[in-house]
C-alpha atoms as a PDB file:
ATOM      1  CA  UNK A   1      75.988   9.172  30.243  1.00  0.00           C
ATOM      2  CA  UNK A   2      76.905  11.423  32.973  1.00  0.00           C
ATOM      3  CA  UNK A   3      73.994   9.883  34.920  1.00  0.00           C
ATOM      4  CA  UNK A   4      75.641   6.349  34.204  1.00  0.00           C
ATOM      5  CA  UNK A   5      78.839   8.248  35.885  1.00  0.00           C
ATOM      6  CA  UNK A   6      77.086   9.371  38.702  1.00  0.00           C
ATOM      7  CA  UNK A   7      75.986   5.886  39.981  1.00  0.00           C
ATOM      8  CA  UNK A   8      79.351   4.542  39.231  1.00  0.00           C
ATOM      9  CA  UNK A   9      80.704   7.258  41.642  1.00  0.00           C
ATOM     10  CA  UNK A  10      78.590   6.396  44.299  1.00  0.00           C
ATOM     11  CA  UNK A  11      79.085   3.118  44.305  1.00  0.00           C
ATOM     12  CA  UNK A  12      82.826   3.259  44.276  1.00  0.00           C
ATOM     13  CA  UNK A  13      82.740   4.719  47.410  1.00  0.00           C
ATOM     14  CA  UNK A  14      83.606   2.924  51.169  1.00  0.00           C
ATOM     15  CA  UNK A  15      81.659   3.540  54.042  1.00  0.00           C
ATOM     16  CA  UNK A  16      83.139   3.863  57.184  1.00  0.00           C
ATOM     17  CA  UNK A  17      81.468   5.288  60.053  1.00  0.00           C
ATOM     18  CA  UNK A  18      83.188   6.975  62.602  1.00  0.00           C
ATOM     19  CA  UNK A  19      84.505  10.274  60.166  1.00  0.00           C
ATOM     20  CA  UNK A  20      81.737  12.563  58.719  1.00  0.00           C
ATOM     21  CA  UNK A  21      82.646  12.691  55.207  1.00  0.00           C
ATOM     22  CA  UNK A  22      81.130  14.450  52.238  1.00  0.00           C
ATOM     23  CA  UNK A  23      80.544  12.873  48.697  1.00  0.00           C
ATOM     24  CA  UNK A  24      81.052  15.115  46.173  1.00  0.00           C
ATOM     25  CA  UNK A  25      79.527  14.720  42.782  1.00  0.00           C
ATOM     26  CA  UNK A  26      80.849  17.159  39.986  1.00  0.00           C
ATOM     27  CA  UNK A  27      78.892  16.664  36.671  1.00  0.00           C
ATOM     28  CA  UNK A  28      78.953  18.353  33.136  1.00  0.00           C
ATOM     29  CA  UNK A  29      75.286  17.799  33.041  1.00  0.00           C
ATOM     30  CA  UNK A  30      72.808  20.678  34.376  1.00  0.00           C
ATOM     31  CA  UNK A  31      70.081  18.441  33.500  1.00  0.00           C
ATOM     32  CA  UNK A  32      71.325  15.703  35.912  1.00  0.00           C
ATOM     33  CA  UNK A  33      71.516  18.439  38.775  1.00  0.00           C
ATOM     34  CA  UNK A  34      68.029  19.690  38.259  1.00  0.00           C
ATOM     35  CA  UNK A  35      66.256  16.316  37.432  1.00  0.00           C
ATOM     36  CA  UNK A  36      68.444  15.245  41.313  1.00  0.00           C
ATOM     37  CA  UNK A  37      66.705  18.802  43.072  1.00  0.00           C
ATOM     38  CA  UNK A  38      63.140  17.817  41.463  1.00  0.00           C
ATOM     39  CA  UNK A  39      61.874  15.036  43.444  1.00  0.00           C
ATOM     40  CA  UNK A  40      59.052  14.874  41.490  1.00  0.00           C
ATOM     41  CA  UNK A  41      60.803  13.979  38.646  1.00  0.00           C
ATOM     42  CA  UNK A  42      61.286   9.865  38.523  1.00  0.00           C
ATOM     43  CA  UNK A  43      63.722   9.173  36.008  1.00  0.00           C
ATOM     44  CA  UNK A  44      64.676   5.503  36.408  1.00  0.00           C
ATOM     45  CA  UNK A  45      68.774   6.492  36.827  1.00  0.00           C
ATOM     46  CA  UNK A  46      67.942   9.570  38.681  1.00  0.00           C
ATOM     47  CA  UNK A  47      65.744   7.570  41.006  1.00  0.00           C
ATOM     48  CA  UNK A  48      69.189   4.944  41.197  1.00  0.00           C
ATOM     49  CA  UNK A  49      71.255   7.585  42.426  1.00  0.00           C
ATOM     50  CA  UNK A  50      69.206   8.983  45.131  1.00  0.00           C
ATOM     51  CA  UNK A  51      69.001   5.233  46.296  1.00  0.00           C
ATOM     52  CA  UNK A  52      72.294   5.029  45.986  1.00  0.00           C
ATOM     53  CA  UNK A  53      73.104   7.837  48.649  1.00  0.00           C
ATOM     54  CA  UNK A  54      70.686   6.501  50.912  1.00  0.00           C
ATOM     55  CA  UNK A  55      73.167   3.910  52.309  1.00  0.00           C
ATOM     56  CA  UNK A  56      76.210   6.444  52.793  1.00  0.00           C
ATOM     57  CA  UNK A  57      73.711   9.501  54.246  1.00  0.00           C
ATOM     58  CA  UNK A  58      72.839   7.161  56.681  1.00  0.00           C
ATOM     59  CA  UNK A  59      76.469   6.369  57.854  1.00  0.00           C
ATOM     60  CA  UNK A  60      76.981   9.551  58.538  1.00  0.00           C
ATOM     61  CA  UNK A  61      78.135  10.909  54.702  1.00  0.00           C
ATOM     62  CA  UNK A  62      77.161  13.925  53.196  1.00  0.00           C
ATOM     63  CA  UNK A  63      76.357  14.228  48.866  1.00  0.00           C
ATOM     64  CA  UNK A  64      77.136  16.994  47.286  1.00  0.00           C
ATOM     65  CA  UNK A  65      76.115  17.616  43.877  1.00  0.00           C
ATOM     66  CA  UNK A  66      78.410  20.411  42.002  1.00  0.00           C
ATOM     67  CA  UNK A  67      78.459  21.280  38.362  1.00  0.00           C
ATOM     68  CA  UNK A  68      81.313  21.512  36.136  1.00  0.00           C
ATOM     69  CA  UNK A  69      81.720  23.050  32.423  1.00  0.00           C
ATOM     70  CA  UNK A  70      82.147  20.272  30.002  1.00  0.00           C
ATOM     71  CA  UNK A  71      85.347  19.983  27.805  1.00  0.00           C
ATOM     72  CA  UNK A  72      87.321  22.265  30.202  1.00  0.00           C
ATOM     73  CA  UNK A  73      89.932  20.101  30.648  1.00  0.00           C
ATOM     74  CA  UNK A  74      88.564  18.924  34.211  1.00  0.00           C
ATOM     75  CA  UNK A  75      91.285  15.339  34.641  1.00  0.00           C
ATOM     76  CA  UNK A  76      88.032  13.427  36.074  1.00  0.00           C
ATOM     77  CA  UNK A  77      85.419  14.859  34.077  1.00  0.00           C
ATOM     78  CA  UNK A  78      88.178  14.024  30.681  1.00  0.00           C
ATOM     79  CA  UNK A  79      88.313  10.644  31.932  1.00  0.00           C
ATOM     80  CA  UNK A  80      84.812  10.047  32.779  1.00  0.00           C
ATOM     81  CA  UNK A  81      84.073  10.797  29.355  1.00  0.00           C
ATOM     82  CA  UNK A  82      86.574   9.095  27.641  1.00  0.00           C
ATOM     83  CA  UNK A  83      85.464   5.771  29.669  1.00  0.00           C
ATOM     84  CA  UNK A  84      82.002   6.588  28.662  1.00  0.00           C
ATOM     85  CA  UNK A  85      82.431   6.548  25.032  1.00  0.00           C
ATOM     86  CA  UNK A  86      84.230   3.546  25.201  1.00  0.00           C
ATOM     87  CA  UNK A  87      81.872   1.501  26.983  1.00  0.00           C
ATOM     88  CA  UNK A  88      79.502   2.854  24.492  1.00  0.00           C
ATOM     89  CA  UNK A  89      81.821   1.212  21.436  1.00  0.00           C
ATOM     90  CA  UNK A  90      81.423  -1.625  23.560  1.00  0.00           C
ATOM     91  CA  UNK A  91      79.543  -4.518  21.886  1.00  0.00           C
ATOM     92  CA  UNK A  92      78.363  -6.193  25.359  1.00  0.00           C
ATOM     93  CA  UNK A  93      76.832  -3.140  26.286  1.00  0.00           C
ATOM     94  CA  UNK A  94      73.242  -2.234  24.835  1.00  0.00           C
ATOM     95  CA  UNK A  95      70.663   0.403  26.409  1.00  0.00           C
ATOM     96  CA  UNK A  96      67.643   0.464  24.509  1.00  0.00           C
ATOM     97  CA  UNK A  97      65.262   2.842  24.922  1.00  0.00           C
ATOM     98  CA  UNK A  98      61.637   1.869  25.287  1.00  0.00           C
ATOM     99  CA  UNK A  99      58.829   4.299  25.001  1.00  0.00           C
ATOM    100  CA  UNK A 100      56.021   5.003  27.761  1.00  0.00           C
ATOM    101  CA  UNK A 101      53.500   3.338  25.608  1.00  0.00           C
ATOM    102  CA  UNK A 102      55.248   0.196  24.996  1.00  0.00           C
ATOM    103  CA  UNK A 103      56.422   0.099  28.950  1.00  0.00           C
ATOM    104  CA  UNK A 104      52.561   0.432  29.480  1.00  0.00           C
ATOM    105  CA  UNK A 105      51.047  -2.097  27.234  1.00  0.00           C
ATOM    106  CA  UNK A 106      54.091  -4.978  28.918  1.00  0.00           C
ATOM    107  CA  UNK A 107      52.545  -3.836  32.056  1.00  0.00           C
ATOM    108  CA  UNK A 108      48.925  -3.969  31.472  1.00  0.00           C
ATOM    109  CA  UNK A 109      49.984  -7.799  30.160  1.00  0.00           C
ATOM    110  CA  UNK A 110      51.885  -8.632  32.751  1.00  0.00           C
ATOM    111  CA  UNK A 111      49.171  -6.791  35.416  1.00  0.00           C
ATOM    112  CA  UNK A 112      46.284  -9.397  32.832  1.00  0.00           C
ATOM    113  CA  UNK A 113      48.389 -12.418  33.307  1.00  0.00           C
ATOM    114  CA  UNK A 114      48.667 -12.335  36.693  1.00  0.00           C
ATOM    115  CA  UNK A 115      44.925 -11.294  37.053  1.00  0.00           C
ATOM    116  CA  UNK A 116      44.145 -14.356  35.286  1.00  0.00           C
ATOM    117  CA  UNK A 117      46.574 -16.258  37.219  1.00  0.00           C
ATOM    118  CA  UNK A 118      44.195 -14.918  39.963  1.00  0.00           C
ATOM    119  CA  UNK A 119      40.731 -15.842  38.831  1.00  0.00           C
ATOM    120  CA  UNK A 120      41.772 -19.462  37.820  1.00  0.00           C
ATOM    121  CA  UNK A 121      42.890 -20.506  41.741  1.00  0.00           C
ATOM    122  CA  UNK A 122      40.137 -19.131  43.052  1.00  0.00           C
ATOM    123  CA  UNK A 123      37.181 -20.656  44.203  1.00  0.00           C
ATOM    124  CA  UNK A 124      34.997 -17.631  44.233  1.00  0.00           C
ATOM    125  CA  UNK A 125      32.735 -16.158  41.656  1.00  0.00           C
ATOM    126  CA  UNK A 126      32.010 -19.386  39.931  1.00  0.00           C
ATOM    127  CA  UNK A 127      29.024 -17.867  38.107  1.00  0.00           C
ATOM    128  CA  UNK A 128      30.839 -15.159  37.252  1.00  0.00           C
ATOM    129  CA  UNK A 129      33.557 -17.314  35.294  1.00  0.00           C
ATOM    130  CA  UNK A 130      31.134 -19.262  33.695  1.00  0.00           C
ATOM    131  CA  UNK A 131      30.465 -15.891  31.708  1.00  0.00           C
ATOM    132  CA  UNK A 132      33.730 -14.815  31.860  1.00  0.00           C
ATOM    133  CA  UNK A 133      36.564 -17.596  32.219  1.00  0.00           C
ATOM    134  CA  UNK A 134      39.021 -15.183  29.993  1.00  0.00           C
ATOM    135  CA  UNK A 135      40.252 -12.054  31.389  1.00  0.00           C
ATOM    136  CA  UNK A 136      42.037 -10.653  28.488  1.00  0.00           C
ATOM    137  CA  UNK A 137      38.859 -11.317  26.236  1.00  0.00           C
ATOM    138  CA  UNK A 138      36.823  -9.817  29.925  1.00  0.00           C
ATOM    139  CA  UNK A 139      38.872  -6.965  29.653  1.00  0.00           C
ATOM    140  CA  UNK A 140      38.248  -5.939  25.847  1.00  0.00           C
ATOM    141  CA  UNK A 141      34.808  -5.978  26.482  1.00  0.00           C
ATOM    142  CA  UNK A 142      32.308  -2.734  26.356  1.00  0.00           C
ATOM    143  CA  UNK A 143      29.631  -2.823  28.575  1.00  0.00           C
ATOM    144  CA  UNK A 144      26.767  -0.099  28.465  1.00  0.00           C
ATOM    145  CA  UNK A 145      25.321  -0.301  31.580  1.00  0.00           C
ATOM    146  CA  UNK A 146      21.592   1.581  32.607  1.00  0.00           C
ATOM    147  CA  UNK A 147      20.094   2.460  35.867  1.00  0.00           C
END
């Protein structure tokens, strides 16, 4: 949630750029902070908040990430939460996670479609398709190949 917050935040914000401004982020969330530090971490919200300060950086804004304890009676933080668990109670609103394995096998269908897509419009490799007009059947395949 208090990643959800985050990109809210940012894109509240208006951009106007003649005054050097700073953003300032407060979070209850050390995890948040650290994932935003690590670039190598690529979280798909953490990567849509450093996206998301792209635009005002380059108009001259500053982001500043600070943490905050949770429950300490911070007015914003409060708030942030309380809107947070409502939208949750929301019925319109669904996040679902899906795991790495089932993200993979979509793409490796999607990446097999397409391929296939692919190999029917072209006119190449006719002999080829002859022996193999199915990619998905092309790609189960074990070959044992020798010198």
């Amino acid at each position: 949630m208090a990643i959800i917050k985050a990109l809210q935040a940012i894109e509240t914000i208006k951009i106007n750029n003649n005054i050097l401004r700073t953003i300032m982020i407060h979070t209850d969330s050390r995890i948040t902070l650290e994932s935003l530090k690590n670039r190598k971490y690529l979280n798909h919200l953490i990567e849509e908040i450093r996206k998301k300060t792209i635009a005002p950086e380059k108009e001259n804004w500053n982001t500043e990430y600070t943490w905050i304890k949770a429950h300490a009676e911070h007015y914003g933080n409060e708030l942030a939460d309380k809107l947070a668990k409502k939208a949750a109670r929301n019925s319109d609103i669904r996040y679902n996670k899906i795991s790495k394995s089932e993200t993979e096998h979509q793409e490796r269908e999607k990446s097999i479609e397409q391929w296939q897509q692919q190999w029917d419009n072209t006119t190449k490799g006719s002999v080829t398709k002859d022996f193999f007009p199915n990619i998905k059947v092309m790609v189960k395949m074990k070959f044992n190949f020798s010198r």
